[in-house]
Protein backbone atom coordinates (compact mmCIF):
# COMPACT_ATOMS: atom_id res chain seq x y z
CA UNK A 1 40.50 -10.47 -4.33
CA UNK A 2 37.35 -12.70 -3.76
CA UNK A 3 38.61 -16.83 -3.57
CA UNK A 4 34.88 -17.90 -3.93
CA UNK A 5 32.76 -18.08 -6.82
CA UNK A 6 30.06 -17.10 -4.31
CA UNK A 7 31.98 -14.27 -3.22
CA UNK A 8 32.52 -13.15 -6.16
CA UNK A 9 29.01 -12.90 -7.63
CA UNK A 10 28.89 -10.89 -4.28
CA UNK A 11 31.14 -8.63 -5.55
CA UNK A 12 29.10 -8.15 -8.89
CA UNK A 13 25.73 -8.26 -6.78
CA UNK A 14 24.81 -11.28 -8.46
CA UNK A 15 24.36 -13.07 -5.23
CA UNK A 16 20.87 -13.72 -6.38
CA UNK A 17 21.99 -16.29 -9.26
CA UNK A 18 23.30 -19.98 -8.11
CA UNK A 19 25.17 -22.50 -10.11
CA UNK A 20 22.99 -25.42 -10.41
CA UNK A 21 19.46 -25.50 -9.23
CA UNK A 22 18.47 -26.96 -6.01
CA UNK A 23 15.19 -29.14 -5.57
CA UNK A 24 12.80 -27.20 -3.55
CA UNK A 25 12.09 -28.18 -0.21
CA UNK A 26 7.88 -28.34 -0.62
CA UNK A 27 8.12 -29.94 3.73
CA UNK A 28 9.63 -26.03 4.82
CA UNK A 29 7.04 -23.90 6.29
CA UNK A 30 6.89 -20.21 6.78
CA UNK A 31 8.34 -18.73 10.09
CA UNK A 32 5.93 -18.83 12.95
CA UNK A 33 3.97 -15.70 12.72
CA UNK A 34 4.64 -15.06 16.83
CA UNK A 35 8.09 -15.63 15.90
CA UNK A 36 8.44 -13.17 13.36
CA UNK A 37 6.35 -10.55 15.60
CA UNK A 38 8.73 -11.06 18.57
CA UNK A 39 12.06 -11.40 16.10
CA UNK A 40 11.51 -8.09 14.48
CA UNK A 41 10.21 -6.05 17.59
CA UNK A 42 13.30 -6.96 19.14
CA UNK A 43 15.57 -5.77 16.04
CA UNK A 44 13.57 -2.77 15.61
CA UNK A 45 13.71 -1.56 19.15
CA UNK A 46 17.52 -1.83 19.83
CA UNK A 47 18.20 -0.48 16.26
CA UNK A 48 15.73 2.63 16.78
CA UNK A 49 16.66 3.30 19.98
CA UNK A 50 20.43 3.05 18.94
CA UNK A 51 19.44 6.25 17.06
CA UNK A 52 18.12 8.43 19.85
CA UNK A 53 20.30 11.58 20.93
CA UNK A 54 22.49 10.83 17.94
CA UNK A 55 22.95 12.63 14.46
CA UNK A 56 21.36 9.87 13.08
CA UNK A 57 17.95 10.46 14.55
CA UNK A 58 16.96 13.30 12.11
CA UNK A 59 17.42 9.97 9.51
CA UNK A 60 15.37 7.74 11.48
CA UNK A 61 12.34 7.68 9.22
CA UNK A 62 14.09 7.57 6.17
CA UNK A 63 15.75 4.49 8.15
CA UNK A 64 12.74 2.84 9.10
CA UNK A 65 11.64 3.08 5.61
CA UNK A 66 14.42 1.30 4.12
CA UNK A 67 14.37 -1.64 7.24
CA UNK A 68 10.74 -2.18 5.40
CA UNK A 69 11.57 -1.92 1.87
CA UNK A 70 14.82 -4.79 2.41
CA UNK A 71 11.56 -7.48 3.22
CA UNK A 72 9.62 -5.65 0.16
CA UNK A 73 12.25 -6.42 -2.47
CA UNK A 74 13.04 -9.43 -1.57
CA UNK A 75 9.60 -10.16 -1.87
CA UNK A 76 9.19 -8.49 -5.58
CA UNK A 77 11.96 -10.77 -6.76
CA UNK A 78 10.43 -13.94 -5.60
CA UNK A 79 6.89 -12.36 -7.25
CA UNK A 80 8.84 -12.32 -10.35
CA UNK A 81 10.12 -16.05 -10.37
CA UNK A 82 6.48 -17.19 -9.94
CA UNK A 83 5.83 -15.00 -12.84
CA UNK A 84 8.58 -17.17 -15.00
CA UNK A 85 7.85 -20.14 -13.62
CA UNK A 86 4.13 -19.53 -14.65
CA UNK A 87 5.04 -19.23 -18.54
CA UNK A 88 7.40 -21.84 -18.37
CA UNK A 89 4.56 -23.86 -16.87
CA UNK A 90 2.00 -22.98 -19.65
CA UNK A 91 4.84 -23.73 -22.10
CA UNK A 92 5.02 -27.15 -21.10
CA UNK A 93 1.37 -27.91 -20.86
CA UNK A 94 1.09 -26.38 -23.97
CA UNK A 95 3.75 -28.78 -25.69
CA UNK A 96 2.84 -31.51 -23.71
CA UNK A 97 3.72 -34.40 -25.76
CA UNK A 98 3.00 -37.29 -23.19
CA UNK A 99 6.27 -38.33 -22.65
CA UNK A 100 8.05 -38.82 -19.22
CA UNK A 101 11.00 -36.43 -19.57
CA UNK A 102 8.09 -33.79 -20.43
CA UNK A 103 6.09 -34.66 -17.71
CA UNK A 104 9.19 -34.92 -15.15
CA UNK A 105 9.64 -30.71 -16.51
CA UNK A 106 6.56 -30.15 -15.77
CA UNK A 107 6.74 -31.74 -11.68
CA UNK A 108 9.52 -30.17 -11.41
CA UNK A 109 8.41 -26.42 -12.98
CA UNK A 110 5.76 -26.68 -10.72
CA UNK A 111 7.58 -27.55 -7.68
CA UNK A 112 9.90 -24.59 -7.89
CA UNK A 113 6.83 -22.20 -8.37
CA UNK A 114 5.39 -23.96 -5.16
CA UNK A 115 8.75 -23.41 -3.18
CA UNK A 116 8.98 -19.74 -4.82
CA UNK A 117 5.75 -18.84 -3.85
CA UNK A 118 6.00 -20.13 -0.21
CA UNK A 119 9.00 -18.01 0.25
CA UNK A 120 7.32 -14.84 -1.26
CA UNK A 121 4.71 -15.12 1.30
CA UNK A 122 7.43 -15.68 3.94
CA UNK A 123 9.02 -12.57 3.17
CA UNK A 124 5.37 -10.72 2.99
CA UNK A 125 4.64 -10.99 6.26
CA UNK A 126 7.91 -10.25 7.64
CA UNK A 127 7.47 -7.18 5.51
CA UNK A 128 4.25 -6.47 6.95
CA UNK A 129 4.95 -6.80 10.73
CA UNK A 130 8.13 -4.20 9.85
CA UNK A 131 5.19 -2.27 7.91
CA UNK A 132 3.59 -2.15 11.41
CA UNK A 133 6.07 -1.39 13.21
CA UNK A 134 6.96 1.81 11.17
CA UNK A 135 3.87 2.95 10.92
CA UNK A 136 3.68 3.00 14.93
CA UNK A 137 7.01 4.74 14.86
CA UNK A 138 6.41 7.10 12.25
CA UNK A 139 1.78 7.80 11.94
CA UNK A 140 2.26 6.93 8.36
CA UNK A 141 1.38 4.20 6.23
CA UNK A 142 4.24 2.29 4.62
CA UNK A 143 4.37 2.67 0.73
CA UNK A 144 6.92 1.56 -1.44
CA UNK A 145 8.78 3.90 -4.02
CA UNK A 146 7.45 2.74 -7.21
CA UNK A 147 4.61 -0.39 -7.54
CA UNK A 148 2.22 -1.78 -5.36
CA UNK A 149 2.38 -3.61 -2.19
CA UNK A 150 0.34 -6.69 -2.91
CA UNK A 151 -0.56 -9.38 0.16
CA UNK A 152 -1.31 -12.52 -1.60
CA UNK A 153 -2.28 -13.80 1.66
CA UNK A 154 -5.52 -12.83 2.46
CA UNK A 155 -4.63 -13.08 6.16
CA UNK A 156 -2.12 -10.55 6.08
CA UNK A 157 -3.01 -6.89 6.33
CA UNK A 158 -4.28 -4.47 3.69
CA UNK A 159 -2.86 -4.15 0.33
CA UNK A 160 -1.57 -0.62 -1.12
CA UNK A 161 -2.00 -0.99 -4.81
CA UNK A 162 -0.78 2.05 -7.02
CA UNK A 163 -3.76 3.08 -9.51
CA UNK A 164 -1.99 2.79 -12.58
CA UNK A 165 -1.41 -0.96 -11.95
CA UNK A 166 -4.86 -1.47 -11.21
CA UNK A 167 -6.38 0.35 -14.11
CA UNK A 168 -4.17 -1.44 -16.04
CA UNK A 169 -4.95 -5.04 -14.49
CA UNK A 170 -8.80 -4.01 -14.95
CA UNK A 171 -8.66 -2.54 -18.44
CA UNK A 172 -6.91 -5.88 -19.21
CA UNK A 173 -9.97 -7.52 -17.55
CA UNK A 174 -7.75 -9.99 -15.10
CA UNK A 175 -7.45 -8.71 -11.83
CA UNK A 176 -4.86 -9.95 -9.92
CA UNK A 177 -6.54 -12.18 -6.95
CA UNK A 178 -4.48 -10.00 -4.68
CA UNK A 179 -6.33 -6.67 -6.06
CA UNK A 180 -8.78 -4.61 -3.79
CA UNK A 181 -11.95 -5.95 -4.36
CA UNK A 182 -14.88 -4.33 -3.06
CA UNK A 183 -16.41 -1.14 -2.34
CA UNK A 184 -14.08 1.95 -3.87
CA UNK A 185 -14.78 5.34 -1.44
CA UNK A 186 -12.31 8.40 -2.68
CA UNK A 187 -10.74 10.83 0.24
CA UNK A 188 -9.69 13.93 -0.84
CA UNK A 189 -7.71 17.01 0.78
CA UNK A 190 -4.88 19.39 0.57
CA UNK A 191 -1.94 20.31 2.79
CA UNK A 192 -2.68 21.88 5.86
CA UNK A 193 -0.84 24.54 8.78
CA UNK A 194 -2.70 24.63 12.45
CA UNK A 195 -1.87 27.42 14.55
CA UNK A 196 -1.86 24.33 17.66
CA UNK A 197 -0.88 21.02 18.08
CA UNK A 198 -5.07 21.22 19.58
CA UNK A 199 -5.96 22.05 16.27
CA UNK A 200 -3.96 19.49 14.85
CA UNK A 201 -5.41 16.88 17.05
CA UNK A 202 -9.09 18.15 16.21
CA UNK A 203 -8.37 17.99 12.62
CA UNK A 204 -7.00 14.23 12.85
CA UNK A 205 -9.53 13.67 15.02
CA UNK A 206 -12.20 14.83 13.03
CA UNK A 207 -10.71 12.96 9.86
CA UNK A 208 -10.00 9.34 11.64
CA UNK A 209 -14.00 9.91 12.80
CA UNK A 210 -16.12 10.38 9.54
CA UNK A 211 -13.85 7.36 8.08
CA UNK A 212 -14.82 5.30 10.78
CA UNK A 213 -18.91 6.42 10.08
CA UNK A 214 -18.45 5.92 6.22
CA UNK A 215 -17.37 2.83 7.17
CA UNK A 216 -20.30 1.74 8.77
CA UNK A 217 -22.02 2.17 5.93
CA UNK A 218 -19.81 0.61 2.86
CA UNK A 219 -19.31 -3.06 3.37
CA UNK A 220 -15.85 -4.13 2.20
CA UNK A 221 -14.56 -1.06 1.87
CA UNK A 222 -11.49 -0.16 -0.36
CA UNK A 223 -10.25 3.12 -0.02
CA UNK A 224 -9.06 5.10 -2.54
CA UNK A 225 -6.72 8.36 -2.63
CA UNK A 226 -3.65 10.39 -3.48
CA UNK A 227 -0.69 9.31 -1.60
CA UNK A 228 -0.06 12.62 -0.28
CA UNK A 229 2.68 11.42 2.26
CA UNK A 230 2.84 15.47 3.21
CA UNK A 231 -0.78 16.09 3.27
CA UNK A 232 -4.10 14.59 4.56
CA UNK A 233 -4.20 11.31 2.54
CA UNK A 234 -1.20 10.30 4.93
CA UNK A 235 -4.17 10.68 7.60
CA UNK A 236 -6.28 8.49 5.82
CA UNK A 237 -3.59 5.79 4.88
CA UNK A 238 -2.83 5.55 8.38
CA UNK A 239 -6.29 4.88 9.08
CA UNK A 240 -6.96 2.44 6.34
CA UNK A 241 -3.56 0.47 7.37
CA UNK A 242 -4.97 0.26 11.32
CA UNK A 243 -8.48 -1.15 10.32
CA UNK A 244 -7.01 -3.39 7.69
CA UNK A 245 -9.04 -1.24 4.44
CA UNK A 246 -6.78 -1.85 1.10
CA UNK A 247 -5.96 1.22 -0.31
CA UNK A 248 -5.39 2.56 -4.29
CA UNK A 249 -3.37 5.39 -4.51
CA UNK A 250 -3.14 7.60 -7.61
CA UNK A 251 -0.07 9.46 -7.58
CA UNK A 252 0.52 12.39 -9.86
CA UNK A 253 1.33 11.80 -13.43
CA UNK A 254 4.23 14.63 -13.57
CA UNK A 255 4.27 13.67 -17.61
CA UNK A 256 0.75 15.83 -17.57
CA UNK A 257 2.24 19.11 -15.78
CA UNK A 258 -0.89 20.96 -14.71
CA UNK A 259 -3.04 18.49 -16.12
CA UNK A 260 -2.13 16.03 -13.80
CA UNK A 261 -4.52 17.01 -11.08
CA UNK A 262 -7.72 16.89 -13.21
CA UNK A 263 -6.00 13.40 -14.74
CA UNK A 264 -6.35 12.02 -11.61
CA UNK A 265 -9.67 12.88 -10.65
CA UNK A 266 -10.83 11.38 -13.89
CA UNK A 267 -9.39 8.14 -12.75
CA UNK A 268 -10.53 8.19 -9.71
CA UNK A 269 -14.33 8.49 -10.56
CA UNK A 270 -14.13 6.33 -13.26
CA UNK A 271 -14.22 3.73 -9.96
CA UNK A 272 -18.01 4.86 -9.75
CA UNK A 273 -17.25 5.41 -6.08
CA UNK A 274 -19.94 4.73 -3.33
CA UNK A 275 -18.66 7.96 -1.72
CA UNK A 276 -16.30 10.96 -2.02
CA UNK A 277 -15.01 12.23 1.66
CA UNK A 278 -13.78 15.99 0.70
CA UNK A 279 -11.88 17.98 3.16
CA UNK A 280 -10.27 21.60 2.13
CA UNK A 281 -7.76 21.71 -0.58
CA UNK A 282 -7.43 23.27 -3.54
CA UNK A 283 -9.12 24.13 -6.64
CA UNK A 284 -8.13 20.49 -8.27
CA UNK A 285 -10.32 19.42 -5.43
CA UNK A 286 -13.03 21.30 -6.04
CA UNK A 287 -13.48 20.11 -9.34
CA UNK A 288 -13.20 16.60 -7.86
CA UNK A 289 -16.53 17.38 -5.74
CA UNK A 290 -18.48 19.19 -8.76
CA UNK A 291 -17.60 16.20 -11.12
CA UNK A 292 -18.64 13.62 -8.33
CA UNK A 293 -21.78 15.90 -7.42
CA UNK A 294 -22.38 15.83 -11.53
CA UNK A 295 -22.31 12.16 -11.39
CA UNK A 296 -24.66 11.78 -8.66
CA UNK A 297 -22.07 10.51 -6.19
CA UNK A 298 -22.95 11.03 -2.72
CA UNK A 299 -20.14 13.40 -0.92
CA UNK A 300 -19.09 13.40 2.40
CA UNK A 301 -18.43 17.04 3.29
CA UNK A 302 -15.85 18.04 5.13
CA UNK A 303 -14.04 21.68 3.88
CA UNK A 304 -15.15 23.46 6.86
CA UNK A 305 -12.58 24.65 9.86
CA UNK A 306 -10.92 21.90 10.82
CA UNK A 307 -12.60 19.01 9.24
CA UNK A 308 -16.18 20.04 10.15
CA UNK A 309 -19.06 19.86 7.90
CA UNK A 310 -19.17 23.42 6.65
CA UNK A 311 -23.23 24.02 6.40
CA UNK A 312 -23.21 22.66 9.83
CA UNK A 313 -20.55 24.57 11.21
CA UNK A 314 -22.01 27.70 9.94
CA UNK A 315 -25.42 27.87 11.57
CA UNK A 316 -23.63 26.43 14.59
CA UNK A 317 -21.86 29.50 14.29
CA UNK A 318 -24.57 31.73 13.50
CA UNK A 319 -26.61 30.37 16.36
CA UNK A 320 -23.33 31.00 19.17
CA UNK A 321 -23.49 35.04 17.44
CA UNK A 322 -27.42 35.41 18.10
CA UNK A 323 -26.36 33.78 21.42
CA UNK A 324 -23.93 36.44 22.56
């Protein structure tokens, strides 16, 4: 049996509560950032490579996924004491009646928010140096199960919002500081089988290099797509995550059924997009080109074999026939 009133919250996973709050330290800093890079590269590699020619190595991803998500709720929960402290904040200013036990509250209200938020960006960028180092492991962009992942640093690398949170922050006209802002272009495409790893490689190759050219032409570009971790968005997030580009990602509302598809398209050029980068998919994608086309969005073309422009790859086509 647990001695310890500590331990014994452990036991109940209560560890988070304390008995009797602690003044915040406002003097603590964050850990180094080459610290934190060298700290977690180390823990990564020996825990990885522990996995290698084991049974646990068909896990590894699934693993990997979970080292990132410890950092990511940790995070959330500290998000959601600023949040408190914030209405407890606007409480007091709103009752302020000039005395000094109100205004002592107050300091200290604020202090703890301070302290809070310093250790939510802590825990951010340990998050996102373990979100680089899976996405080197793995060729995917780290997302968390449900939510966003929000960098309220504007140092730290790109943000991953979900698109229900950010229709909801803009239809409540506040964005979040820590929202994309900028330039939305959509990427579209289905799930795709290549009789090659060459063919693979052409088709990633193909998609990595009209991002980079749209890119050249959008500045502050926030990219904006399905979350497909099975199918060419993962492409794209992987892109967007090495060049720093936040990201929205409209999931599937599986409340809609078939509906879903044509939901999300909806929301997606309701962004009034700058661009819509189509490669082959289905007929929900299809629909997403003739409604952009109908709205005089420009689209980037790319359904033909491969990832090639189709119109282009047909005459080049027709030209090799006449050739031969």
């Amino acid at each position: 049996m647990p001695s310890t009133l500590s331990a014994q919250l452990a036991a109940l996973e209560l560890g988070h509560l304390s008995i009797g709050a602690a003044e915040p330290d406002l003097t603590l800093a964050m850990p180094d950032p080459d610290a934190i890079d060298q700290t977690l590269g180390a823990v990564w590699s020996d825990l990885f490579g522990l996995f290698s020619d084991t049974a646990l190595e068909a896990d590894a991803e699934e693993l990997a996924w979970g080292f990132v998500n410890l950092f990511h709720r940790a995070a959330t929960k500290k998000s959601a004491q600023i949040d408190r402290a914030t209405d407890e904040i606007r409480l007091l200013i709103a009752t302020a009646d000039g005395s000094e036990v109100h205004t002592s509250d107050l300091e200290q209200q604020i202090e703890r928010a301070q302290a809070a938020e310093t250790t939510m960006l802590g825990l951010e960028a340990l998050r996102e140096t373990a979100a680089q180092l899976y996405m080197r492991e793995t060729g995917s962009s780290w997302r968390p199960a449900g939510g966003s992942r929000i960098n309220h640093d504007s140092k730290a690398t790109s943000a991953v919002v979900q698109g229900r949170d950010f229709l909801k922050a803009r239809a409540e006209t506040k964005r979040r500081a820590a929202m994309p802002v900028g330039s939305p272009v959509v990427f579209a495409g289905g799930r795709h089988a290549f009789a090659s790893n060459e063919e693979a490689k052409a088709f990633a190759d193909n998609v990595w290099t009209t991002l980079d050219k749209v890119r050249e032409h959008v500045a502050e570009m926030v990219l904006v797509h399905g979350g497909d971790s099975k199918g060419v968005d993962r492409l794209a997030a992987a892109w967007a995550e090495r060049h720093k580009i936040p990201q929205i990602a409209f999931g599937l509302d599986s409340r809609l059924g078939q509906r879903a598809g044509f939901r999300r398209n909806e929301q997606m050029l309701s962004l009034n997009p700058r661009y819509v980068v189509a490669f082959a998919g289905n007929g929900v994608l299809e629909r997403l080109v003739i409604g952009a086309k109908a709205r005089r969005i420009a689209v980037v073309d790319r359904r033909g074999p491969l990832g090639t422009n189709p119109k282009r790859h047909a005459v080049q086509a027709e030209a090799a026939a006449e050739a031969a």
